[in-house]
N, C-alpha and C. Protein backbone atom coordinates (compact mmCIF):
# COMPACT_ATOMS: atom_id res chain seq x y z
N UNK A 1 5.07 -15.76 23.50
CA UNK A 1 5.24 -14.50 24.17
C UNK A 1 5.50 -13.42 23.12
N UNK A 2 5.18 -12.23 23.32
CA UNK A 2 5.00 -11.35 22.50
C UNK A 2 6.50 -10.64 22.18
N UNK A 3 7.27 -10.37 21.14
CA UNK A 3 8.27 -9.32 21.05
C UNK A 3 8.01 -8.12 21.47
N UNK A 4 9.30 -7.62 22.60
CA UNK A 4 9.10 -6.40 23.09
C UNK A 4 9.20 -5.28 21.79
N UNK A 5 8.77 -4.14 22.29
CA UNK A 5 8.76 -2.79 21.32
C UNK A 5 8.61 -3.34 19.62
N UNK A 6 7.89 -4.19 19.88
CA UNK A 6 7.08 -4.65 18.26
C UNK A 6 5.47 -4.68 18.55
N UNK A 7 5.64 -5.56 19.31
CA UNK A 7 4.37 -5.89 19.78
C UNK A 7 3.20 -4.98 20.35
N UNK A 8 3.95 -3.68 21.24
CA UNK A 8 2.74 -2.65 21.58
C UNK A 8 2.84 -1.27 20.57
N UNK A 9 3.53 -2.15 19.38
CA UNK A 9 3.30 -0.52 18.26
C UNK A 9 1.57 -0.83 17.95
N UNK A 10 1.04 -0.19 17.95
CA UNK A 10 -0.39 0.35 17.40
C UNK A 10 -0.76 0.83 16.11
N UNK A 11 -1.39 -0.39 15.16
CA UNK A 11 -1.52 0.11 13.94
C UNK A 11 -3.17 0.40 13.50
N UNK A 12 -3.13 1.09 12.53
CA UNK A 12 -4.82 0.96 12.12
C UNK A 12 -4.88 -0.34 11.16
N UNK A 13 -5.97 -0.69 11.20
CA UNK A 13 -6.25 -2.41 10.24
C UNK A 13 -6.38 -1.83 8.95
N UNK A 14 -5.52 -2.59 8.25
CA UNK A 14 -6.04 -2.88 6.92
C UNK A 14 -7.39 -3.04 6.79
N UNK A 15 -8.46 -1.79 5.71
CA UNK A 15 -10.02 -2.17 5.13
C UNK A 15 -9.71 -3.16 3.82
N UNK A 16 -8.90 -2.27 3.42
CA UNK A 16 -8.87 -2.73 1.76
C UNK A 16 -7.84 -1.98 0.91
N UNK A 17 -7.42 -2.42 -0.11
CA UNK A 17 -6.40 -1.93 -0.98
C UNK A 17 -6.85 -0.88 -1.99
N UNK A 18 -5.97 -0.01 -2.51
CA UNK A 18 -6.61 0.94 -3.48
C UNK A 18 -5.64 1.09 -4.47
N UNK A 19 -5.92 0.47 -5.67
CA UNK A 19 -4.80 0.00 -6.31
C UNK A 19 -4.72 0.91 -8.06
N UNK A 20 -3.60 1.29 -8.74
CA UNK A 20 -3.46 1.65 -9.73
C UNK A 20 -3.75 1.38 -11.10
N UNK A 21 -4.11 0.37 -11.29
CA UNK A 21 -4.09 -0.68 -12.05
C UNK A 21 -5.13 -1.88 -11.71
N UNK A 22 -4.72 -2.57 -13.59
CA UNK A 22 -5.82 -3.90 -13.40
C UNK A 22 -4.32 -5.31 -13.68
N UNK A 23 -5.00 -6.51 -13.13
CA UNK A 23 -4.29 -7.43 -13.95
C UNK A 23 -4.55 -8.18 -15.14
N UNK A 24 -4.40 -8.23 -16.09
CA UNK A 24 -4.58 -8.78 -17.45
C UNK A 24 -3.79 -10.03 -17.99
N UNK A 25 -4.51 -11.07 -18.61
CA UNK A 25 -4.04 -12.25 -19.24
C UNK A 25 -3.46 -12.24 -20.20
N UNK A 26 -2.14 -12.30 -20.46
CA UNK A 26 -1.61 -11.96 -22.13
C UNK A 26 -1.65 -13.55 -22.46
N UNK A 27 -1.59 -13.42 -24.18
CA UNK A 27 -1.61 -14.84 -24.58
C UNK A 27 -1.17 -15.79 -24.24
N UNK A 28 -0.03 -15.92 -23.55
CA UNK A 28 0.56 -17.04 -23.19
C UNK A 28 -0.12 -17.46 -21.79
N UNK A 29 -1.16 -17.00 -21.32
CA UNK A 29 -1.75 -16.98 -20.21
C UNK A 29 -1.21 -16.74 -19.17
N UNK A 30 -0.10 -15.99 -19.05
CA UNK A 30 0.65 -15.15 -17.74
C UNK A 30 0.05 -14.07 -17.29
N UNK A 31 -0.30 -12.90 -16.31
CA UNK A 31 -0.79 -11.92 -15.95
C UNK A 31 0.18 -11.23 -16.09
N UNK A 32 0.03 -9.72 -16.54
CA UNK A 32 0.82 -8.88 -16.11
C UNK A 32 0.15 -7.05 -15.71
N UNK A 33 0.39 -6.32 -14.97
CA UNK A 33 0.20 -5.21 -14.07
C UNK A 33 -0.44 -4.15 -15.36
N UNK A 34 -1.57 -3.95 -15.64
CA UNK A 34 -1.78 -2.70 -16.79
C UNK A 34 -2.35 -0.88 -15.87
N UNK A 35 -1.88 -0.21 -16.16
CA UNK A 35 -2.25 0.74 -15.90
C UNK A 35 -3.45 1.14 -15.71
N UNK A 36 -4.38 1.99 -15.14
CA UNK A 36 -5.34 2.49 -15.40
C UNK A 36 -5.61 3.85 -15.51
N UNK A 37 -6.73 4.93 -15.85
CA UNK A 37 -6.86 6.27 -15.95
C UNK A 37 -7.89 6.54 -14.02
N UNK A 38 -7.87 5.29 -13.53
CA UNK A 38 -8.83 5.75 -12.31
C UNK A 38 -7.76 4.86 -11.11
N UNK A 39 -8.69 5.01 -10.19
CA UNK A 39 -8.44 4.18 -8.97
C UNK A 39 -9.19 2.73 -8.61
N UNK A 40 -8.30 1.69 -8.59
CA UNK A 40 -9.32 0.15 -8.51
C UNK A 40 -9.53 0.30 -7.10
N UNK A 41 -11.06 0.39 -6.77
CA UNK A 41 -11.00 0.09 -5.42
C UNK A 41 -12.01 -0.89 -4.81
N UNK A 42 -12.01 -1.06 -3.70
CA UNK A 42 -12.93 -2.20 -2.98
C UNK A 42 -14.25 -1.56 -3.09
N UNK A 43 -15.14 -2.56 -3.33
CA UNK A 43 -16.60 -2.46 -3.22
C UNK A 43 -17.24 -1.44 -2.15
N UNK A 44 -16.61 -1.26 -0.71
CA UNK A 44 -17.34 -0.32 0.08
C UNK A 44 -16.95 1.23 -0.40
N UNK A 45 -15.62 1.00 -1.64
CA UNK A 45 -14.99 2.64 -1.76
C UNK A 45 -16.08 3.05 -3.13
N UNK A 46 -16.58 1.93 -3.72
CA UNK A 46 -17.06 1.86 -5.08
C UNK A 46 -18.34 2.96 -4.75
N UNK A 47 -19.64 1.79 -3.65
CA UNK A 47 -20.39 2.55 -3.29
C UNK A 47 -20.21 4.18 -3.31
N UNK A 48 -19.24 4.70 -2.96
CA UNK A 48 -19.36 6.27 -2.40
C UNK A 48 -18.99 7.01 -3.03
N UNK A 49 -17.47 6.70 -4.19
CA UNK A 49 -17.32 7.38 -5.01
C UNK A 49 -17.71 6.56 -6.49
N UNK A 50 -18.13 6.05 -7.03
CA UNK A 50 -18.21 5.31 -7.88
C UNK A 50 -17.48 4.45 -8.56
N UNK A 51 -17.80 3.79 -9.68
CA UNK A 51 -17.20 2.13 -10.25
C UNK A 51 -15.85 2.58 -10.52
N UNK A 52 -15.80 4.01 -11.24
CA UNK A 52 -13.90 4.28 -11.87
C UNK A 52 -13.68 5.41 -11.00
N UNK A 53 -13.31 5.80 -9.62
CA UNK A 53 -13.27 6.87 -9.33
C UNK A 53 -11.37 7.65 -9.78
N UNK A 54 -11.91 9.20 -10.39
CA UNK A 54 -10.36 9.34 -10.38
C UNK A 54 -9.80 10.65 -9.64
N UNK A 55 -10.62 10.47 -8.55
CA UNK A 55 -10.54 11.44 -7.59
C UNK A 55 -10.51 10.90 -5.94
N UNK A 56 -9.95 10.65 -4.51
CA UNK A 56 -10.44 10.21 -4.12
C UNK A 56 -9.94 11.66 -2.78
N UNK A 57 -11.27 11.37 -1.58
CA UNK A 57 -10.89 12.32 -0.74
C UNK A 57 -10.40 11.23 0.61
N UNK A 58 -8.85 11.74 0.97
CA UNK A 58 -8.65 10.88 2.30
C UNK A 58 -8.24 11.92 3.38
N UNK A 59 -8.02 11.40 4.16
CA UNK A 59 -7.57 12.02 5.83
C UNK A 59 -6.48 11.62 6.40
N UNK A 60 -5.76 11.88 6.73
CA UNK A 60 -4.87 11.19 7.34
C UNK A 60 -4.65 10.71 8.82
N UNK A 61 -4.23 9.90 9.58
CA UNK A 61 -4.65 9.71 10.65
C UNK A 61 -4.08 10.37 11.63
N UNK A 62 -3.16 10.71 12.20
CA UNK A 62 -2.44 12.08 12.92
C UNK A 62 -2.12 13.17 12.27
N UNK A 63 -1.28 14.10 12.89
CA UNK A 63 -0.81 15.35 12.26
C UNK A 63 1.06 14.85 12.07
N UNK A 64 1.64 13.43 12.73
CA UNK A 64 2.50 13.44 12.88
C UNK A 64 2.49 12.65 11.32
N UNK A 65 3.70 13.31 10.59
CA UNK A 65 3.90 12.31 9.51
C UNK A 65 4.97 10.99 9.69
N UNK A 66 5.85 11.38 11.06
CA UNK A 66 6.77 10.08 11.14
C UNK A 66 5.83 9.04 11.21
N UNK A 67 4.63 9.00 11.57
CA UNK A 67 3.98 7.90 12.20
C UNK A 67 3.51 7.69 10.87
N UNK A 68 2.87 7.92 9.60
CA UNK A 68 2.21 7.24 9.01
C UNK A 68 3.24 7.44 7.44
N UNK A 69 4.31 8.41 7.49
CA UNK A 69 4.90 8.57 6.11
C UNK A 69 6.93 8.31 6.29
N UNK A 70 7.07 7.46 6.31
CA UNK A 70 8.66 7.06 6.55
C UNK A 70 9.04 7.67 4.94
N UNK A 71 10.66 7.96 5.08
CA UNK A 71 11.36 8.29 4.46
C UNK A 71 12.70 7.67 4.21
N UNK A 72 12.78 6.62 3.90
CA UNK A 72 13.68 5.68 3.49
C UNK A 72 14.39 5.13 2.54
N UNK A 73 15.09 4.81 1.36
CA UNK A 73 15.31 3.71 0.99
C UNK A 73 15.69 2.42 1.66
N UNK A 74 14.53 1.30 0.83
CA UNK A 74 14.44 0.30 1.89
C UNK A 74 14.82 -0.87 0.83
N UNK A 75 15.76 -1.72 1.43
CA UNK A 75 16.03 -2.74 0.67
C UNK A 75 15.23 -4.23 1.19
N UNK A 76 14.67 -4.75 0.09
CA UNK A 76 13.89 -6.43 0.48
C UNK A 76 14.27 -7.86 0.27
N UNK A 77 14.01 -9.09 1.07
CA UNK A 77 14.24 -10.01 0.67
C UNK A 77 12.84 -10.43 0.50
N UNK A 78 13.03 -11.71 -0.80
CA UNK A 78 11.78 -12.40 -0.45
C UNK A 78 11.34 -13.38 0.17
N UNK A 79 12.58 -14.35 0.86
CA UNK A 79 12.34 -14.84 2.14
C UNK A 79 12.50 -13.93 3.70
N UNK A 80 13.16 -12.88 3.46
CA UNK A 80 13.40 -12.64 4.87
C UNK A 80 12.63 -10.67 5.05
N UNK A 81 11.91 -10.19 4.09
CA UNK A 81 11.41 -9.08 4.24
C UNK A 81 12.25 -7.87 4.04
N UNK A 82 11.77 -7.34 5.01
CA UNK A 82 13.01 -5.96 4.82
C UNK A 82 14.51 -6.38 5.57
N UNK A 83 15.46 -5.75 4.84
CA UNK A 83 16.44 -6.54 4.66
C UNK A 83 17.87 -5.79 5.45
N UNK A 84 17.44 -3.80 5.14
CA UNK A 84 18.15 -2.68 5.33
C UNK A 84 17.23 -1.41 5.37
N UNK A 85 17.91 -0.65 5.97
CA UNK A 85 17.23 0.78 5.40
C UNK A 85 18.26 1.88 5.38
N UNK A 86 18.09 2.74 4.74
CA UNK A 86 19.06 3.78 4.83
C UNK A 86 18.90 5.17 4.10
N UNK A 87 19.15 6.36 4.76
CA UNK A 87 19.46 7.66 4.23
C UNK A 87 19.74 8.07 2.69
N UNK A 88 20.24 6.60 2.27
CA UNK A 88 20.97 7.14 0.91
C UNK A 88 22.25 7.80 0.92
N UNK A 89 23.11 8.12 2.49
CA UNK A 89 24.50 8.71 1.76
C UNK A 89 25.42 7.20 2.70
N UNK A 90 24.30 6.59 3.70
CA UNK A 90 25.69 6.12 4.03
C UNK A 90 25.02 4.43 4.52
């Protein structure tokens, strides 16, 4: 059975990620996060703006920003997710 007031929030789907950075093999063969001068993006974003784009044009999906831009500090677990949230004074 579905959780109430979780369950009929309405989200848009994940296409794809658009990411800052590459991951890289350092010698010891561990990965770690390197910067980039563009945007890494998925193959359908590649098509339109090209292979390094460092410009990208988006939209946003309402005019309401509560709905798509929260303002939080948010504290995490990594078994149990988000953990807290709060204002910052209290």
């Amino acid at each position: 059975m579905a959780i109430k007031g979780v369950s009929e929030v309405v989200r848009l789907p994940r296409q794809g990620k658009i990411r800052l950075g590459i991951k890289k093999e350092g010698d010891t063969g561990a990965t770690y996060p390197t910067p980039t001068d563009y945007f890494v993006c998925p193959d359908e974003v590649k098509k339109v703006f090209g292979d390094k784009p460092k410009e990208l044009k988006i939209m946003f999906p309402t005019e309401d920003e509560s709905q798509w831009a929260t303002q939080h500090l948010k504290c995490y677990s990594a078994a149990r997710g988000l953990i807290c949230r709060g204002d910052g004074e209290t």
